[in-house]
PDB file of N, CA and C in Angstrom:
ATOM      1  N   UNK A   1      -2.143   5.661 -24.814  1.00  0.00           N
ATOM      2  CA  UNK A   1      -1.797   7.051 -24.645  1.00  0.00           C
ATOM      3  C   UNK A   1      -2.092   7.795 -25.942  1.00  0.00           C
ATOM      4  N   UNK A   2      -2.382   8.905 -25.787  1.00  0.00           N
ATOM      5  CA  UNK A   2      -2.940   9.352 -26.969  1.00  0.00           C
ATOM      6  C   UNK A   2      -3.499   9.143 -28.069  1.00  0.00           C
ATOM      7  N   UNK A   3      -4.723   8.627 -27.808  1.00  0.00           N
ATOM      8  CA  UNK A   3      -5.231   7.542 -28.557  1.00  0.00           C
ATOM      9  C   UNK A   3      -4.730   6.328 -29.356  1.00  0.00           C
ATOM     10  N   UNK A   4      -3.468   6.149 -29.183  1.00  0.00           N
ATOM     11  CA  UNK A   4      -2.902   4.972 -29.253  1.00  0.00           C
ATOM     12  C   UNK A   4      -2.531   3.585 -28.779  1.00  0.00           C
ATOM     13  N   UNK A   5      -3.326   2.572 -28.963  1.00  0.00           N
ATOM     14  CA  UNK A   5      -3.778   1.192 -28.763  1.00  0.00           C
ATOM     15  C   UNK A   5      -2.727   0.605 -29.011  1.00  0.00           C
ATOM     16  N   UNK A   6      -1.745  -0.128 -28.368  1.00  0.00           N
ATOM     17  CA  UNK A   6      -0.484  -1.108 -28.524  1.00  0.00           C
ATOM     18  C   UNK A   6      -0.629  -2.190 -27.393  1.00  0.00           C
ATOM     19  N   UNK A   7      -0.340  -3.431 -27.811  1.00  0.00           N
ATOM     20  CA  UNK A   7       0.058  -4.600 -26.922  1.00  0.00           C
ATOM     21  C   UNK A   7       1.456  -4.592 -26.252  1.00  0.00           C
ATOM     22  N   UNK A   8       1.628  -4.738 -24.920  1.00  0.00           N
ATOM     23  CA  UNK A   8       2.802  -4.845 -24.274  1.00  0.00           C
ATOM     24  C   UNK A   8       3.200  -5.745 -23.281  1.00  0.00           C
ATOM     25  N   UNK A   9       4.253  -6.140 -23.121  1.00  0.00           N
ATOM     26  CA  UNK A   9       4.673  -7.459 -22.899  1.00  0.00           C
ATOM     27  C   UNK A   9       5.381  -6.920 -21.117  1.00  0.00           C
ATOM     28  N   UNK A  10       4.705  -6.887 -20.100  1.00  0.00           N
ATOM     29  CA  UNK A  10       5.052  -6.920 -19.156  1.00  0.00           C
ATOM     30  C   UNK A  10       5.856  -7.930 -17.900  1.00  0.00           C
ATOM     31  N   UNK A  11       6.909  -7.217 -17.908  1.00  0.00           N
ATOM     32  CA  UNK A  11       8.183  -8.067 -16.765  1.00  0.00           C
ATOM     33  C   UNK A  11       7.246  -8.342 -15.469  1.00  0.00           C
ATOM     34  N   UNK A  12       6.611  -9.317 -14.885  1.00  0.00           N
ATOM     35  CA  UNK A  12       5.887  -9.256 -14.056  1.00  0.00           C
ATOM     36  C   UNK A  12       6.918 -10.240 -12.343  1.00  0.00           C
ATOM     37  N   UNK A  13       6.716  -9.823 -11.614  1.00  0.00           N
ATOM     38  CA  UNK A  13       7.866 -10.887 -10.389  1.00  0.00           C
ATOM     39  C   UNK A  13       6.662 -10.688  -9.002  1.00  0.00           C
ATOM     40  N   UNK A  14       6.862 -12.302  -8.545  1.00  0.00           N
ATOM     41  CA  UNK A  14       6.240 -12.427  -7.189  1.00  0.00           C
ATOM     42  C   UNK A  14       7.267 -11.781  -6.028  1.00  0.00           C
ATOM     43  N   UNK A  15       6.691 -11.234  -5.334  1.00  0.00           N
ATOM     44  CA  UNK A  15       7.226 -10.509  -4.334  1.00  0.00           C
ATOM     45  C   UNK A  15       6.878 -11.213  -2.738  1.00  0.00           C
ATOM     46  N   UNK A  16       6.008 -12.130  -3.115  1.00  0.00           N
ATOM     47  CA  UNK A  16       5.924 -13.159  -1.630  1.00  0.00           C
ATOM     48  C   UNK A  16       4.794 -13.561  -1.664  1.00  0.00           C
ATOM     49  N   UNK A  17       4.515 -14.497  -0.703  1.00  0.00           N
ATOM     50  CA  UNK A  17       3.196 -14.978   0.257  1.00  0.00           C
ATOM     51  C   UNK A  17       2.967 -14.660   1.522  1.00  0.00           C
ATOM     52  N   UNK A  18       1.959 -14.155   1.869  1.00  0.00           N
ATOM     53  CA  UNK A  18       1.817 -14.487   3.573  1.00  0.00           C
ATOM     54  C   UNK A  18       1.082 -13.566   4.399  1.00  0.00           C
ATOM     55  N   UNK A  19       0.984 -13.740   5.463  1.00  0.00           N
ATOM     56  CA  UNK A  19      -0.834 -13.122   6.161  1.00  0.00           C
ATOM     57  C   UNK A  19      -0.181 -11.603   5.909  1.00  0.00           C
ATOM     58  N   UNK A  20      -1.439 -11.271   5.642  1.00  0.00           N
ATOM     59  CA  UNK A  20      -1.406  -9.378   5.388  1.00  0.00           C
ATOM     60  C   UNK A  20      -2.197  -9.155   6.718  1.00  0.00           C
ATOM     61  N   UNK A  21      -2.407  -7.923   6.583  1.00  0.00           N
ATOM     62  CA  UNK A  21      -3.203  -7.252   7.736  1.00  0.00           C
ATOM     63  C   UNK A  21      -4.751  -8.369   8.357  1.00  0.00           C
ATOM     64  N   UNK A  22      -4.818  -8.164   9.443  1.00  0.00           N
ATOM     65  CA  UNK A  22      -5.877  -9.381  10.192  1.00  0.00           C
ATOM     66  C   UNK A  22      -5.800 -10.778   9.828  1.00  0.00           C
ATOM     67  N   UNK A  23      -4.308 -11.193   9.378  1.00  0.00           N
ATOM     68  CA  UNK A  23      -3.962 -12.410   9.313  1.00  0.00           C
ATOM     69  C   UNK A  23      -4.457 -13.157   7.707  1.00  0.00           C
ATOM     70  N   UNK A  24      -4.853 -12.385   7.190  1.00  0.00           N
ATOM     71  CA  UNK A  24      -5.542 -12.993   5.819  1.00  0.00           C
ATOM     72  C   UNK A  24      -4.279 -13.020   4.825  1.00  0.00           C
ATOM     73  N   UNK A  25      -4.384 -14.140   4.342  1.00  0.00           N
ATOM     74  CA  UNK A  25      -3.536 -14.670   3.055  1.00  0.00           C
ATOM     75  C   UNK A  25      -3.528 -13.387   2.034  1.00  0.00           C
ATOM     76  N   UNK A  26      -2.213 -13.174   1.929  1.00  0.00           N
ATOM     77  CA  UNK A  26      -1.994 -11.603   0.744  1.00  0.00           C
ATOM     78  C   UNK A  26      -1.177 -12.267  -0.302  1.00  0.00           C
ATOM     79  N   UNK A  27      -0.926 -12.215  -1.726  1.00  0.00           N
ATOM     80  CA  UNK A  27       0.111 -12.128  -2.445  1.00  0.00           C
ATOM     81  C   UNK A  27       0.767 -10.741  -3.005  1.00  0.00           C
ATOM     82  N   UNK A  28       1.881 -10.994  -3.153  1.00  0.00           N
ATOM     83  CA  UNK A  28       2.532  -9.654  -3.514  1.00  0.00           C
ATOM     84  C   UNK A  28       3.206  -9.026  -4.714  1.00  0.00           C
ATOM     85  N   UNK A  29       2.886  -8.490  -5.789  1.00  0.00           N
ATOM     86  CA  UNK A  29       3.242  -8.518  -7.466  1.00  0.00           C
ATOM     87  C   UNK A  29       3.660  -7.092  -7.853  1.00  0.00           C
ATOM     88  N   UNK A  30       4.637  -7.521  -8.804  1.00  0.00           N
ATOM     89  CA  UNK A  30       5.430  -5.947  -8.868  1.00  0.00           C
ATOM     90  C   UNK A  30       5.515  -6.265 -10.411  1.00  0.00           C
ATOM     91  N   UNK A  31       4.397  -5.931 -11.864  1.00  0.00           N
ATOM     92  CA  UNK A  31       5.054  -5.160 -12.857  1.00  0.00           C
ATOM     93  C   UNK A  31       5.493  -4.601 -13.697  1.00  0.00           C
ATOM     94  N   UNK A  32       6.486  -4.489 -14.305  1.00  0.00           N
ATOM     95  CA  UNK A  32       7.087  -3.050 -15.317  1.00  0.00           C
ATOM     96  C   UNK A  32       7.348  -3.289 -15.874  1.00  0.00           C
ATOM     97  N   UNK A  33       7.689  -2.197 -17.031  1.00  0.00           N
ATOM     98  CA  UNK A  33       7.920  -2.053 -18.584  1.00  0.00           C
ATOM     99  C   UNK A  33       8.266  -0.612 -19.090  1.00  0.00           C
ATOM    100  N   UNK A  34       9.585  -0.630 -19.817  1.00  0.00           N
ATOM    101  CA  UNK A  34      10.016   0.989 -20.292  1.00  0.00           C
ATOM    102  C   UNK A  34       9.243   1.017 -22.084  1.00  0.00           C
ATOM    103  N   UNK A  35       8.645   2.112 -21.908  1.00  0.00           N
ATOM    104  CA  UNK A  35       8.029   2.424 -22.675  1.00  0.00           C
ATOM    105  C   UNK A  35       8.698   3.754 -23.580  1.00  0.00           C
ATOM    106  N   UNK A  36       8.934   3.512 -25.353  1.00  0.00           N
ATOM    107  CA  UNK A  36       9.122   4.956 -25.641  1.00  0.00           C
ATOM    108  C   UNK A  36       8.175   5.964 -25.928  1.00  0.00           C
ATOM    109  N   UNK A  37       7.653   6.968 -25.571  1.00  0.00           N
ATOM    110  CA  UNK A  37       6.799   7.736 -25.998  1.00  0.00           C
ATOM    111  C   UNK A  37       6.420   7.942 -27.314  1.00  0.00           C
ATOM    112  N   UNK A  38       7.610   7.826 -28.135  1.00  0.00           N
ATOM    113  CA  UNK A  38       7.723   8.189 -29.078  1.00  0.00           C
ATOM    114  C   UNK A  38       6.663   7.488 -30.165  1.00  0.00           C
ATOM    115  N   UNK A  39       6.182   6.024 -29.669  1.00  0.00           N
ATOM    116  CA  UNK A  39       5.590   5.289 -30.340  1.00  0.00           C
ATOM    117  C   UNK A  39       4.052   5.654 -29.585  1.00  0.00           C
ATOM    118  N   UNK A  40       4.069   6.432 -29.244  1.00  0.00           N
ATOM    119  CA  UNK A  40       2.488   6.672 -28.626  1.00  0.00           C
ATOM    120  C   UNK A  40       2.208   8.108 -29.263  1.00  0.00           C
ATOM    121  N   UNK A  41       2.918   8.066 -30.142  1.00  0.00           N
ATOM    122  CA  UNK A  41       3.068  10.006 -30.654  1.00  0.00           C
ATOM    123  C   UNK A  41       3.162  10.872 -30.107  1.00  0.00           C
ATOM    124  N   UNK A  42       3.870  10.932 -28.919  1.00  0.00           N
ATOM    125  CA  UNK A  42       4.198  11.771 -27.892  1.00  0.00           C
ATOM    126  C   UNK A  42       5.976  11.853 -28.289  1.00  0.00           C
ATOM    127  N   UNK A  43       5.788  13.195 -29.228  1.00  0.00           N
ATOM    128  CA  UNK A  43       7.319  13.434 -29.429  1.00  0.00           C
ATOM    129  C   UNK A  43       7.936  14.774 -29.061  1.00  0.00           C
ATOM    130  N   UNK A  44       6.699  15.588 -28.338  1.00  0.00           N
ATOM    131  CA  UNK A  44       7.123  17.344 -28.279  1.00  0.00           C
ATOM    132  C   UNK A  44       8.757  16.973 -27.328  1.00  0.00           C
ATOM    133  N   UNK A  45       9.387  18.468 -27.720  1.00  0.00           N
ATOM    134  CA  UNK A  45      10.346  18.507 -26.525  1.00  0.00           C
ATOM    135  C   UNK A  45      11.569  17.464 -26.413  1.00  0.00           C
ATOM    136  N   UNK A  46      11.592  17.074 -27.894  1.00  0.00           N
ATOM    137  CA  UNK A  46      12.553  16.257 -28.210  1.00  0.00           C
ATOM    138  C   UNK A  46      14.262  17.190 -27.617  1.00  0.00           C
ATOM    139  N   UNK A  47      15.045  16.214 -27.042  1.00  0.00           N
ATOM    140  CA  UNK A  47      16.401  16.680 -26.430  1.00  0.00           C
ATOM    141  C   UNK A  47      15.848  17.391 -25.341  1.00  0.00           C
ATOM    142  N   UNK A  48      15.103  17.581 -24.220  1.00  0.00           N
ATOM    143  CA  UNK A  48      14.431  18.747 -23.495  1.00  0.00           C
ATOM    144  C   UNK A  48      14.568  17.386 -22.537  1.00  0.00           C
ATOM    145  N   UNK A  49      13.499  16.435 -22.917  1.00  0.00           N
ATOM    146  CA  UNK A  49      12.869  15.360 -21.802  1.00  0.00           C
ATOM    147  C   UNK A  49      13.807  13.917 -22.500  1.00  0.00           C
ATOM    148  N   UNK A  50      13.759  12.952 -21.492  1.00  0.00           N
ATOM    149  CA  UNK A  50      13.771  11.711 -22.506  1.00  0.00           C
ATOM    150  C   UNK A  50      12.509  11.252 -23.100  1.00  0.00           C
ATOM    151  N   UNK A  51      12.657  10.392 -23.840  1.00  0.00           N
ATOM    152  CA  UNK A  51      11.696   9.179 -24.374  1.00  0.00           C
ATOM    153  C   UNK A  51      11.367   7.849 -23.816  1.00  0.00           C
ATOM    154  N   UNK A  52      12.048   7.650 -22.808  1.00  0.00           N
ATOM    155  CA  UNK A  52      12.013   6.379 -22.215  1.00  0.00           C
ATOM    156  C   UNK A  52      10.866   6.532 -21.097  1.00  0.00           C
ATOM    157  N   UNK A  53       9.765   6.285 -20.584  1.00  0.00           N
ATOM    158  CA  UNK A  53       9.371   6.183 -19.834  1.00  0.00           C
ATOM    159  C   UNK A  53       8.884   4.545 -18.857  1.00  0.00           C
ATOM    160  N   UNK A  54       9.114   5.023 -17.855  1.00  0.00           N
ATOM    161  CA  UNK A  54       9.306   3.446 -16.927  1.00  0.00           C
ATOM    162  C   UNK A  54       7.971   3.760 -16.088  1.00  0.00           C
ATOM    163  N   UNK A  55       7.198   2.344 -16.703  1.00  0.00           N
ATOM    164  CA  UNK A  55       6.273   2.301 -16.324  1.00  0.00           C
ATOM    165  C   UNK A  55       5.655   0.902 -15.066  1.00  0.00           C
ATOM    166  N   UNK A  56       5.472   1.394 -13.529  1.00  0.00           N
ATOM    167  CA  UNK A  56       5.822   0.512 -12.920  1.00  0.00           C
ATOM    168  C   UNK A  56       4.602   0.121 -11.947  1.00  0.00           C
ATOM    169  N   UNK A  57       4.190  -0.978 -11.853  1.00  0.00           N
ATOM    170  CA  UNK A  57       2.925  -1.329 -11.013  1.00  0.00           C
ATOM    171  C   UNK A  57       2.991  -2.523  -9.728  1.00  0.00           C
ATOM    172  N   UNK A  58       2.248  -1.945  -8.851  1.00  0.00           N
ATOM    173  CA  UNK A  58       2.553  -2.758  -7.548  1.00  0.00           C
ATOM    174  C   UNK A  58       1.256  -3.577  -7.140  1.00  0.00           C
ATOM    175  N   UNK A  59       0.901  -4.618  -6.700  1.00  0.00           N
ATOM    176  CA  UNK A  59      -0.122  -5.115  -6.640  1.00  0.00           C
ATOM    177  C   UNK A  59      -0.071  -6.226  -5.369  1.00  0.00           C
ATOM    178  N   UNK A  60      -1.073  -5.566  -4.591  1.00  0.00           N
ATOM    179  CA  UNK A  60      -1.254  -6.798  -3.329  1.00  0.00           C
ATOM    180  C   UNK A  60      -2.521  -7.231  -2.871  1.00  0.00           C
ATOM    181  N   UNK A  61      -2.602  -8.975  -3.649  1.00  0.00           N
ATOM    182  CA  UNK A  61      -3.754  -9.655  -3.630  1.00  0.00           C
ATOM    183  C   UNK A  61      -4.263 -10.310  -2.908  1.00  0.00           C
ATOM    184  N   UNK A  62      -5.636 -10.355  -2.364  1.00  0.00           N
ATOM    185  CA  UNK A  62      -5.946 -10.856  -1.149  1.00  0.00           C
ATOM    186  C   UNK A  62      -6.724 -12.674  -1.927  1.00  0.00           C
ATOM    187  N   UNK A  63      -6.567 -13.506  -1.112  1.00  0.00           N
ATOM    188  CA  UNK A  63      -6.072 -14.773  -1.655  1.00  0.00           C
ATOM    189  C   UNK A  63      -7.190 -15.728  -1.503  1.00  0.00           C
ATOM    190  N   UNK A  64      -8.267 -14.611  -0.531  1.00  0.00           N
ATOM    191  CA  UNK A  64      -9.815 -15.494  -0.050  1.00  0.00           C
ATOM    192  C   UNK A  64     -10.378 -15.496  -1.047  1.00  0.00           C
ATOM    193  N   UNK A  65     -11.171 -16.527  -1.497  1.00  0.00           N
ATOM    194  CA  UNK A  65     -11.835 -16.932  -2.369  1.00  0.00           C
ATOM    195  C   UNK A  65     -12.746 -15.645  -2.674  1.00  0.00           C
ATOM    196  N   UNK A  66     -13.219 -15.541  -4.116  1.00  0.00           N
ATOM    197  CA  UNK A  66     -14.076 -14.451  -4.190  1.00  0.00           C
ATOM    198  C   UNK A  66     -15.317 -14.990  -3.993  1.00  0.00           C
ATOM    199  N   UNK A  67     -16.361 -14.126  -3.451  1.00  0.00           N
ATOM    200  CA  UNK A  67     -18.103 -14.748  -3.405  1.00  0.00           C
ATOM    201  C   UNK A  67     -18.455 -14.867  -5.320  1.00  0.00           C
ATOM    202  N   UNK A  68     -19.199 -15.969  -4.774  1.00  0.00           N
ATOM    203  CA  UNK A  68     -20.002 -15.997  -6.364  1.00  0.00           C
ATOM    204  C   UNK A  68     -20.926 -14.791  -6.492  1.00  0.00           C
ATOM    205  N   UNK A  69     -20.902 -14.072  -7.555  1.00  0.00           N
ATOM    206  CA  UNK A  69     -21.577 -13.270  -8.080  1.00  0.00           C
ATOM    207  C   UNK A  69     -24.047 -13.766  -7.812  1.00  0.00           C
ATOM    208  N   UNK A  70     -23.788 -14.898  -7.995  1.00  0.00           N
ATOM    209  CA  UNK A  70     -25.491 -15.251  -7.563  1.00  0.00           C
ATOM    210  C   UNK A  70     -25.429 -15.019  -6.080  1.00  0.00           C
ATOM    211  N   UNK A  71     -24.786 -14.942  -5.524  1.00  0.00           N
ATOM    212  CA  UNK A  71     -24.948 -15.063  -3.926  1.00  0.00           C
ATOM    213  C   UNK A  71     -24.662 -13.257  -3.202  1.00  0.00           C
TER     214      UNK A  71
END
């Protein structure tokens, strides 16, 4: 965020196995991490907003093998 490059250590949790849509093998992944702005130099509006921002990602993976890239 604002041109600021940081490593972060994400809470990640399985959320299941099992046929998704047309019966195909899905996995299911959820995740997050509260972030302070403050360390991204995003400080306007201090007492206005918080600083904490919750940052949250959902992810549902399909489980069929991928094609090889030569093929």
């Amino acid at each position: 965020m604002k041109s600021v490059a940081k490593e972060i250590m994400l809470k990640v949790t399985s959320l299941g196995f099992g046929p998704g849509m047309k019966g195909v093998a899905i996995s299911g992944w959820e995740a997050s991490v509260t972030l302070d702005r403050r360390d991204f130099g995003i400080a306007a509006d201090q007492g206005m907003i918080g600083n904490s921002v919750d940052v949250v990602i959902h992810v549902e993976a399909d489980l069929r093998k991928a094609a090889s890239a030569t093929q």
